[in-house]
N, C-alpha and C. Protein backbone atom coordinates (compact mmCIF):
# COMPACT_ATOMS: atom_id res chain seq x y z
N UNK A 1 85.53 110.35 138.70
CA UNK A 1 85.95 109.00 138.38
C UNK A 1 87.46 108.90 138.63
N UNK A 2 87.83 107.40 139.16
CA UNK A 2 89.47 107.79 139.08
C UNK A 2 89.99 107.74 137.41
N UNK A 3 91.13 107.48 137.90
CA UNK A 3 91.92 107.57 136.39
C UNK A 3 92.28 106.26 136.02
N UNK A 4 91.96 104.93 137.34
CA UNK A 4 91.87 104.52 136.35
C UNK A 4 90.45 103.53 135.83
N UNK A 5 89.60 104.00 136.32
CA UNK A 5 88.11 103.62 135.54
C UNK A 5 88.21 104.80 134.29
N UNK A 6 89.03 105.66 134.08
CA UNK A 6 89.17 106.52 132.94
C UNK A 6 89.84 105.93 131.94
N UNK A 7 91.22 105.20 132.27
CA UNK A 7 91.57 103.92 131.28
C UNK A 7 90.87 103.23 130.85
N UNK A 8 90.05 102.54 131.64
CA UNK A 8 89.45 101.88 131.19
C UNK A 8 88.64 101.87 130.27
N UNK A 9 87.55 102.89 130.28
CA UNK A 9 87.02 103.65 129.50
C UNK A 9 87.16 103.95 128.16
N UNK A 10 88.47 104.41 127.94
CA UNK A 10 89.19 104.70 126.74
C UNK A 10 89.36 103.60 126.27
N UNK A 11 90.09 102.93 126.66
CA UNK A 11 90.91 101.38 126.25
C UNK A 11 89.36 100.77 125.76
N UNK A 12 88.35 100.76 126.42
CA UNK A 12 86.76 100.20 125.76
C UNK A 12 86.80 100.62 124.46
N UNK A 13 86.74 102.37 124.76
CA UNK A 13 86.09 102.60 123.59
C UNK A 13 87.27 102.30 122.27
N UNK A 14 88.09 102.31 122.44
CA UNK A 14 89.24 102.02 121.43
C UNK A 14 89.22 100.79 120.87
N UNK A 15 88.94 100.00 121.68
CA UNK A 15 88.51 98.23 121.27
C UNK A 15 87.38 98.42 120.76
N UNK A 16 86.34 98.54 121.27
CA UNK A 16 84.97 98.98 120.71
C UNK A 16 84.75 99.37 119.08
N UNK A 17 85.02 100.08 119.16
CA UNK A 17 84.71 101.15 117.93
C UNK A 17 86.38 101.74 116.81
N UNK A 18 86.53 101.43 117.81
CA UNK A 18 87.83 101.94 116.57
C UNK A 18 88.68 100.32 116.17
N UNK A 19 88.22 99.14 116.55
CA UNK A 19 88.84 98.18 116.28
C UNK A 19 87.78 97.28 115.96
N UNK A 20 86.91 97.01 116.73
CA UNK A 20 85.72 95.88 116.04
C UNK A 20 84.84 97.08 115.32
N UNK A 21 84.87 98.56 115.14
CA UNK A 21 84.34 99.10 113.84
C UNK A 21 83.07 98.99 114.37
N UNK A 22 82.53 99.49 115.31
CA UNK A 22 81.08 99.30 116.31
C UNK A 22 80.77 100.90 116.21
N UNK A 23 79.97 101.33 115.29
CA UNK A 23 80.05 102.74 115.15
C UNK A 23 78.49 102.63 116.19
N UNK A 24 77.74 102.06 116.41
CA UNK A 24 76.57 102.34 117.45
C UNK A 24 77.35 102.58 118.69
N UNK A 25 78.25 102.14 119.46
CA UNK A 25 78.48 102.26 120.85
C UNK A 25 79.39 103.30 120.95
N UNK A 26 79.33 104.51 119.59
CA UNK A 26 79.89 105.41 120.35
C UNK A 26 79.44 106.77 120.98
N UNK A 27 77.90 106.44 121.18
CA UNK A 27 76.66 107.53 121.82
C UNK A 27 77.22 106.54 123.55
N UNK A 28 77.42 105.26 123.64
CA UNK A 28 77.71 104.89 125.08
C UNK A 28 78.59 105.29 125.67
N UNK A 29 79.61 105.49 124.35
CA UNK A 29 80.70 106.38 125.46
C UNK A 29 81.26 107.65 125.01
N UNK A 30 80.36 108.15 124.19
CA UNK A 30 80.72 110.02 124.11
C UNK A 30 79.28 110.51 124.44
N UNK A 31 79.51 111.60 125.74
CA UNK A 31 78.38 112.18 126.31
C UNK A 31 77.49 113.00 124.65
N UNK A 32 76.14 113.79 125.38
CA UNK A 32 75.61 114.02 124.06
C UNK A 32 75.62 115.73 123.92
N UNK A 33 76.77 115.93 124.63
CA UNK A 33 77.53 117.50 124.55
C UNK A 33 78.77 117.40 124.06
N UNK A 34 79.51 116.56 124.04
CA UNK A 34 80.60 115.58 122.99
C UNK A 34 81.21 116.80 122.52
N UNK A 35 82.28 117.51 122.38
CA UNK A 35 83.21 118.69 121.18
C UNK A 35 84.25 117.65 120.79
N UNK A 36 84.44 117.57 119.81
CA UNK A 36 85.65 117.39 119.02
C UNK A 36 86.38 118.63 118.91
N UNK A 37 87.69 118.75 119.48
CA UNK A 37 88.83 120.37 119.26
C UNK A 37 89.15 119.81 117.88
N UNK A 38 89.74 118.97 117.27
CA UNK A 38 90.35 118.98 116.57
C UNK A 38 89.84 117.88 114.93
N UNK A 39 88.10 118.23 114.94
CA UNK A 39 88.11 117.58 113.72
C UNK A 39 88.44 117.37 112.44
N UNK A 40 88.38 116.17 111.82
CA UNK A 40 88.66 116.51 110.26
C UNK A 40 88.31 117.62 109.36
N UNK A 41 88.55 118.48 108.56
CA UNK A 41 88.06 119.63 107.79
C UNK A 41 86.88 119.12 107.25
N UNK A 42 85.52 120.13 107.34
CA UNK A 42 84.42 119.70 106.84
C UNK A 42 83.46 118.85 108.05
N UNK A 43 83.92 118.09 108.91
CA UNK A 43 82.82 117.28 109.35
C UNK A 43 82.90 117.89 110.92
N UNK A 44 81.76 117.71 111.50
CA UNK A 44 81.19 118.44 112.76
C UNK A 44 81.82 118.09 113.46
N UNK A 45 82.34 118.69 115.01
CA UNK A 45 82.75 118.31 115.89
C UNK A 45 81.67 117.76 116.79
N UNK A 46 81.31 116.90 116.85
CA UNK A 46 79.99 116.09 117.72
C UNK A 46 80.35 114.87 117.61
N UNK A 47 78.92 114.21 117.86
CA UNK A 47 79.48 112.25 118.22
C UNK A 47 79.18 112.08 116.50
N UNK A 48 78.11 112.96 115.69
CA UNK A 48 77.77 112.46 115.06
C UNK A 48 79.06 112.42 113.61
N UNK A 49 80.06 113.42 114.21
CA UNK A 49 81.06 113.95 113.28
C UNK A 49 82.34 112.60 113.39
N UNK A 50 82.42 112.06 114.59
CA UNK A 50 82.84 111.13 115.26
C UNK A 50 82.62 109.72 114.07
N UNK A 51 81.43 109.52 114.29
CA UNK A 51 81.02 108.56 113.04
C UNK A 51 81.23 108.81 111.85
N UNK A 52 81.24 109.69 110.96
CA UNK A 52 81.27 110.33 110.11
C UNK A 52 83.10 109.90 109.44
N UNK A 53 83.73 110.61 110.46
CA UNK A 53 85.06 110.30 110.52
C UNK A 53 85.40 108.73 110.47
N UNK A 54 85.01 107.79 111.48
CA UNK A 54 84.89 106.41 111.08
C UNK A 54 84.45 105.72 110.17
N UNK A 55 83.11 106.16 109.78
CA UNK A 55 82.91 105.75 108.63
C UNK A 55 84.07 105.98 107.28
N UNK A 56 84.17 106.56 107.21
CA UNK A 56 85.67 106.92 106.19
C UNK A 56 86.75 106.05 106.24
N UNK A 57 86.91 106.25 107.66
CA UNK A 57 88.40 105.04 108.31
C UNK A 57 88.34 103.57 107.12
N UNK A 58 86.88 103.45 107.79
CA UNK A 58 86.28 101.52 107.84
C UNK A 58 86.14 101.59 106.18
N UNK A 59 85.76 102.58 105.38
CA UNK A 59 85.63 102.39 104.04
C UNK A 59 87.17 102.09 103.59
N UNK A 60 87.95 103.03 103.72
CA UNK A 60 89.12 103.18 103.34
C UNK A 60 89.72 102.26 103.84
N UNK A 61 89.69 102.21 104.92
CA UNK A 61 90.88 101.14 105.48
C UNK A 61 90.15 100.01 106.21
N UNK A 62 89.80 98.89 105.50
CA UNK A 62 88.54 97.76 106.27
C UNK A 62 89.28 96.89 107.50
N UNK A 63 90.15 97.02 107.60
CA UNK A 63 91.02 95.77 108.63
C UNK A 63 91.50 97.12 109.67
N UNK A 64 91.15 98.10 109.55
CA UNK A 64 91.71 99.12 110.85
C UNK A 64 91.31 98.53 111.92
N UNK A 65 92.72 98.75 112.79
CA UNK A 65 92.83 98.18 114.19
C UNK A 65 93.65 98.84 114.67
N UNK A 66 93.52 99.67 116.18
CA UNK A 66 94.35 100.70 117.24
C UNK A 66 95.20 99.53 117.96
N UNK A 67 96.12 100.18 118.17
CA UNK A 67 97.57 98.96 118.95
C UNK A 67 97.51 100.58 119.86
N UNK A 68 96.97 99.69 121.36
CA UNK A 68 97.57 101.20 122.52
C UNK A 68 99.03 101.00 122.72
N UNK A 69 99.78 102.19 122.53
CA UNK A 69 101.33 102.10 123.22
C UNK A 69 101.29 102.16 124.68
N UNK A 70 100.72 103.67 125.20
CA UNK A 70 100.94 104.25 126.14
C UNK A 70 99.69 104.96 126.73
N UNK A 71 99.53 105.16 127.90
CA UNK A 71 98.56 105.79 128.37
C UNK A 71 98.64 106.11 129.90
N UNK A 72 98.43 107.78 129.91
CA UNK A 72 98.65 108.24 130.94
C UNK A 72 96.91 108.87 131.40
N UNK A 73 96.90 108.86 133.01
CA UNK A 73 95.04 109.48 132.74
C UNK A 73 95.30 110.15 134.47
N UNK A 74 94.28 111.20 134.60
CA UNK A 74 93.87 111.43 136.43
C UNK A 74 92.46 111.42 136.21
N UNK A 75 91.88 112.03 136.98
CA UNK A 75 90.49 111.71 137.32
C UNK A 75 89.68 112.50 136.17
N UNK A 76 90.24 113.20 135.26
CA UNK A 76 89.64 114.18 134.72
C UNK A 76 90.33 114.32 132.75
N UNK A 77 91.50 113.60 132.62
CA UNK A 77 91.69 113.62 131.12
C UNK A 77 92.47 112.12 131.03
N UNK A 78 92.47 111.65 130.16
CA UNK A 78 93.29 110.21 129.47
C UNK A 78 94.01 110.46 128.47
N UNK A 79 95.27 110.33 128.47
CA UNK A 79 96.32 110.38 127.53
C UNK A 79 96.72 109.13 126.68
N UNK A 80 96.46 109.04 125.35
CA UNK A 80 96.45 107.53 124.85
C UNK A 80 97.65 108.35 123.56
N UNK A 81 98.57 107.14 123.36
CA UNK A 81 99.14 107.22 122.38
C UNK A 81 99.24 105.85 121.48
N UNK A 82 98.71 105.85 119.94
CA UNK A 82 98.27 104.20 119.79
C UNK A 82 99.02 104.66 118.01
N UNK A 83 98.70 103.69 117.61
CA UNK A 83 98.87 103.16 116.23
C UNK A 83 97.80 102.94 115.53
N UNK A 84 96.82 103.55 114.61
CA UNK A 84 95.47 102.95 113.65
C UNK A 84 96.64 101.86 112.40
N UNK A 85 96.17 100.69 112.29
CA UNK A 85 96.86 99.98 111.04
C UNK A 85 95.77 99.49 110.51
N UNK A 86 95.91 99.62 109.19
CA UNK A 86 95.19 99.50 108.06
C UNK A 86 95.66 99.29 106.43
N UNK A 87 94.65 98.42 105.31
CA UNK A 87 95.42 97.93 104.66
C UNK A 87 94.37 99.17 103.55
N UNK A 88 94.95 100.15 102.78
CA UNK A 88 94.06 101.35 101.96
C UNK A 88 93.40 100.31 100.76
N UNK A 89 91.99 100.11 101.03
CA UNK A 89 91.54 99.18 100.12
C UNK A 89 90.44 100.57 99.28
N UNK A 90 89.80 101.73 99.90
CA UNK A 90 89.12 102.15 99.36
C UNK A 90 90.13 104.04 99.05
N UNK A 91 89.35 104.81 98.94
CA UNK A 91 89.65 106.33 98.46
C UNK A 91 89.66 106.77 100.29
N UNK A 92 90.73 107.76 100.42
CA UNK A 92 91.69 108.06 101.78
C UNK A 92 91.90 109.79 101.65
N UNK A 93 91.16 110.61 101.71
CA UNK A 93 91.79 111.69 101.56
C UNK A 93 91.57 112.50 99.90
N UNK A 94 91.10 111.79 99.28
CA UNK A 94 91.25 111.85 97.84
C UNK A 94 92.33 110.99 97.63
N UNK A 95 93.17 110.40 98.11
CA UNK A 95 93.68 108.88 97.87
C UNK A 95 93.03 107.62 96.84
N UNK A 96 93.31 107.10 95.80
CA UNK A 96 92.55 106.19 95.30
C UNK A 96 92.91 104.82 96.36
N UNK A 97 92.57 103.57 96.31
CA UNK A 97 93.54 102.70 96.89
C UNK A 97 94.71 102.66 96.34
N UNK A 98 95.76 101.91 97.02
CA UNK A 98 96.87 101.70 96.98
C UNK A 98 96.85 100.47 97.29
N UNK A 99 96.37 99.89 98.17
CA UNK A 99 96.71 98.17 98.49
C UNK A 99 97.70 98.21 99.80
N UNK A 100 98.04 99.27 99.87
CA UNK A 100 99.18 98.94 101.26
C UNK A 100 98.86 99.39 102.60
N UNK A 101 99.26 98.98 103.13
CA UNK A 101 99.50 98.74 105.03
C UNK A 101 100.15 100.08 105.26
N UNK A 102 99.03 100.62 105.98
CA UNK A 102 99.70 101.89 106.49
C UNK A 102 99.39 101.78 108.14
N UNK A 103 100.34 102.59 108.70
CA UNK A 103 100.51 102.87 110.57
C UNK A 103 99.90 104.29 110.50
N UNK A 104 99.36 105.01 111.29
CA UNK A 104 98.83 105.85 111.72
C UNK A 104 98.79 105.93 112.88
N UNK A 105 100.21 107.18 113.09
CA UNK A 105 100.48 107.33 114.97
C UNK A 105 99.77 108.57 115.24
N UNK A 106 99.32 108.50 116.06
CA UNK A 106 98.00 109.40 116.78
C UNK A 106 98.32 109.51 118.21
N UNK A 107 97.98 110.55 118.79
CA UNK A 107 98.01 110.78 120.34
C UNK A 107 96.66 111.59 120.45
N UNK A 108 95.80 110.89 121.38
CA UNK A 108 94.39 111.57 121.65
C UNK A 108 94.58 112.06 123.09
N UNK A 109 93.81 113.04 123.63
CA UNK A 109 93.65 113.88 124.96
C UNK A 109 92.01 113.87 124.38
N UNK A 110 91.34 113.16 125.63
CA UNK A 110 90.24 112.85 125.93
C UNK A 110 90.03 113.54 127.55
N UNK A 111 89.12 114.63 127.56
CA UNK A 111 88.09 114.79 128.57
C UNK A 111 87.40 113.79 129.29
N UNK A 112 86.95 113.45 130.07
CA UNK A 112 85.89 112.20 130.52
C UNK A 112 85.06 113.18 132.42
N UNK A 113 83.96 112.84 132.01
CA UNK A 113 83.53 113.55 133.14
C UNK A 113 81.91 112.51 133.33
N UNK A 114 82.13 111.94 135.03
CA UNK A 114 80.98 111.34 134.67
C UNK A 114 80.92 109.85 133.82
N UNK A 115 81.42 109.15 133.54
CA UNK A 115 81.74 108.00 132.54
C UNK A 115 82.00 108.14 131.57
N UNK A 116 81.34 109.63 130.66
CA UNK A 116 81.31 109.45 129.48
C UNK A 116 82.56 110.79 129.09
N UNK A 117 82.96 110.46 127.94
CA UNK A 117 84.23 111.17 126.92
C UNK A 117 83.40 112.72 126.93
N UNK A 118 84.07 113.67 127.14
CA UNK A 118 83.15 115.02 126.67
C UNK A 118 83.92 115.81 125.43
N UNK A 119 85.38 115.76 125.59
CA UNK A 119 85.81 116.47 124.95
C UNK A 119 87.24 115.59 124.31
N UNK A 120 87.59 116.10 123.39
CA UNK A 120 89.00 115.41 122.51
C UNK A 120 89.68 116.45 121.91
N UNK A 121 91.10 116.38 121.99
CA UNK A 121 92.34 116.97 121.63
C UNK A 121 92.68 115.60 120.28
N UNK A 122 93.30 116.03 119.17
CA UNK A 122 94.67 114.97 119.05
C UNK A 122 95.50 115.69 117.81
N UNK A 123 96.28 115.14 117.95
CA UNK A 123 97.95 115.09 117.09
C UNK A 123 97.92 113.42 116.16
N UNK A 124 97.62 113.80 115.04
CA UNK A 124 97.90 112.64 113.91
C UNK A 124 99.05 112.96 112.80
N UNK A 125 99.79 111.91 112.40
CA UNK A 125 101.03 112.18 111.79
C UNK A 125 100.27 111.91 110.07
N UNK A 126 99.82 112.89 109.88
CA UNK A 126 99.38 112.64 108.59
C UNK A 126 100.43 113.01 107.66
N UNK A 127 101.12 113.52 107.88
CA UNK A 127 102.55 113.63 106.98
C UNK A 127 103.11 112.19 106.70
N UNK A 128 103.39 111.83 107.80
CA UNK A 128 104.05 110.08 107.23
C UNK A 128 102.99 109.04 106.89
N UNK A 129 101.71 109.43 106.70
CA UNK A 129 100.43 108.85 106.33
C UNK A 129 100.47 109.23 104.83
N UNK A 130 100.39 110.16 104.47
CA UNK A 130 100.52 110.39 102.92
C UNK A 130 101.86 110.09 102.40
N UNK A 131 103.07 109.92 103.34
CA UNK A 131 104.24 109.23 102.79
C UNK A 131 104.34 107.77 102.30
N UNK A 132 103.29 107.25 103.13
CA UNK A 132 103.22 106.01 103.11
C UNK A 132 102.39 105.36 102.18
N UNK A 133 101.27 106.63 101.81
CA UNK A 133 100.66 106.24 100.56
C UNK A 133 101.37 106.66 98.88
N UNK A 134 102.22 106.89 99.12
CA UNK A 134 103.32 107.55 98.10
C UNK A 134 102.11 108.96 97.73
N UNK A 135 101.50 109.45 98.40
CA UNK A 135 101.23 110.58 97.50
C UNK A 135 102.22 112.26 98.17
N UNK A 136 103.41 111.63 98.61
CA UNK A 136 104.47 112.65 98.85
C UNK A 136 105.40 112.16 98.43
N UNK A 137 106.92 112.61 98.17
CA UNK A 137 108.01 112.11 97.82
C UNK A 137 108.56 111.45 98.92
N UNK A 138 109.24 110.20 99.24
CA UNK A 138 109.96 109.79 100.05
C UNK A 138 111.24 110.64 100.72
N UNK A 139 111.51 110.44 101.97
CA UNK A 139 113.01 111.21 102.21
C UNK A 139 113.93 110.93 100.75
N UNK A 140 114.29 109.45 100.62
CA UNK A 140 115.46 109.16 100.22
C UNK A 140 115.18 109.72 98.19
N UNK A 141 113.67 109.97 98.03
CA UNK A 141 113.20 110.46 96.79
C UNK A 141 113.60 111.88 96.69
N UNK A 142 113.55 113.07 97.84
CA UNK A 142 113.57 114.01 97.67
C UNK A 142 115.20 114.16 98.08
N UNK A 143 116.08 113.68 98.36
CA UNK A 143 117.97 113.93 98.37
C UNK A 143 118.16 113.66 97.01
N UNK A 144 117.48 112.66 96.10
CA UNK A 144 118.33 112.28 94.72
C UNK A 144 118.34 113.34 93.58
C-alpha cells in the first residue's frame, strides 16, 4: 500500500473509533493477527485488548476525542502524533472522577500490511496525565 492510503487508514481509524467511540469497526481495521507491543498492564495485546482499553477510555472519559498533530507514514508503518481530550467523568487508573479536562499526548507507530493495522508501538505521557488529575504533586507544588 502506499503511505499514503496508510494515512488514510489511520486518520479513519482514529476518527472512527477513537473519536465517534465505534468500538465494532475496530476488527475493520486491525487485521485478526493484530499485536499490541505496548499494552496497558493486565489486558491482552490483540484487537480484543484494543477494545478493552477503549472501553475504559469511553467510561472514564465520555467526550474523548483524538486532535491529529502530525503524521509521518511509507508503505509499511504510520507515524501519528495526536492529543486524546477528555473530560474524567468516571474511575481512570484507580482515579475516582475529578470533573476535569485532561490532554493526553500520545505518539502511535502502527504496522499496516495489506489495509489492515497489524502491529502498534506507542509512547503516552501518562506522567502529565496523572498531573493533570492532581493525583501527583504539581511542578510549582513540589519547589514550595
Amino acid at each position: 500500500m502506499s503511505a499514503e492510503t496508510n494515512l488514510t487508514l489511520v486518520r479513519r481509524f482514529v476518527e472512527e473509533v477513537q473519536t465517534r467511540h465505534n468500538l465494532a469497526a475496530v476488527d475493520d481495521y486491525l487485521s485478526p493477527d493484530f499485536e499490541d507491543h505496548s499494552p496497558p498492564p493486565g489486558l491482552p495485546a490483540d484487537r480484543e485488548g484494543v477494545k478493552m482499553q477503549f472501553t475504559m477510555f469511553f467510561t472514564a472519559l465520555p467526550d474523548l476525542h483524538a486532535i491529529i498533530h502530525d503524521q509521518v507514514a511509507d508503505e509499511h508503518k504510520v507515524v501519528t502524533r495526536k492529543t486524546l481530550r477528555g473530560t474524567h467523568r468516571g474511575n481512570l487508573m484507580g482515579i475516582p472522577p475529578t470533573g476535569k479536562t485532561v490532554a493526553i499526548e500520545v505518539i502511535d507507530i502502527l504496522a499496516v500490511t495489506d489495509g489492515k493495522i497489524t502491529d502498534h508501538w506507542n509512547l503516552v505521557d501518562q506522567l502529565g496525565l496523572l498531573k493533570q488529575l492532581g493525583a501527583l504533586p504539581s511542578e510549582e507544588a513540589a519547589h514550595v
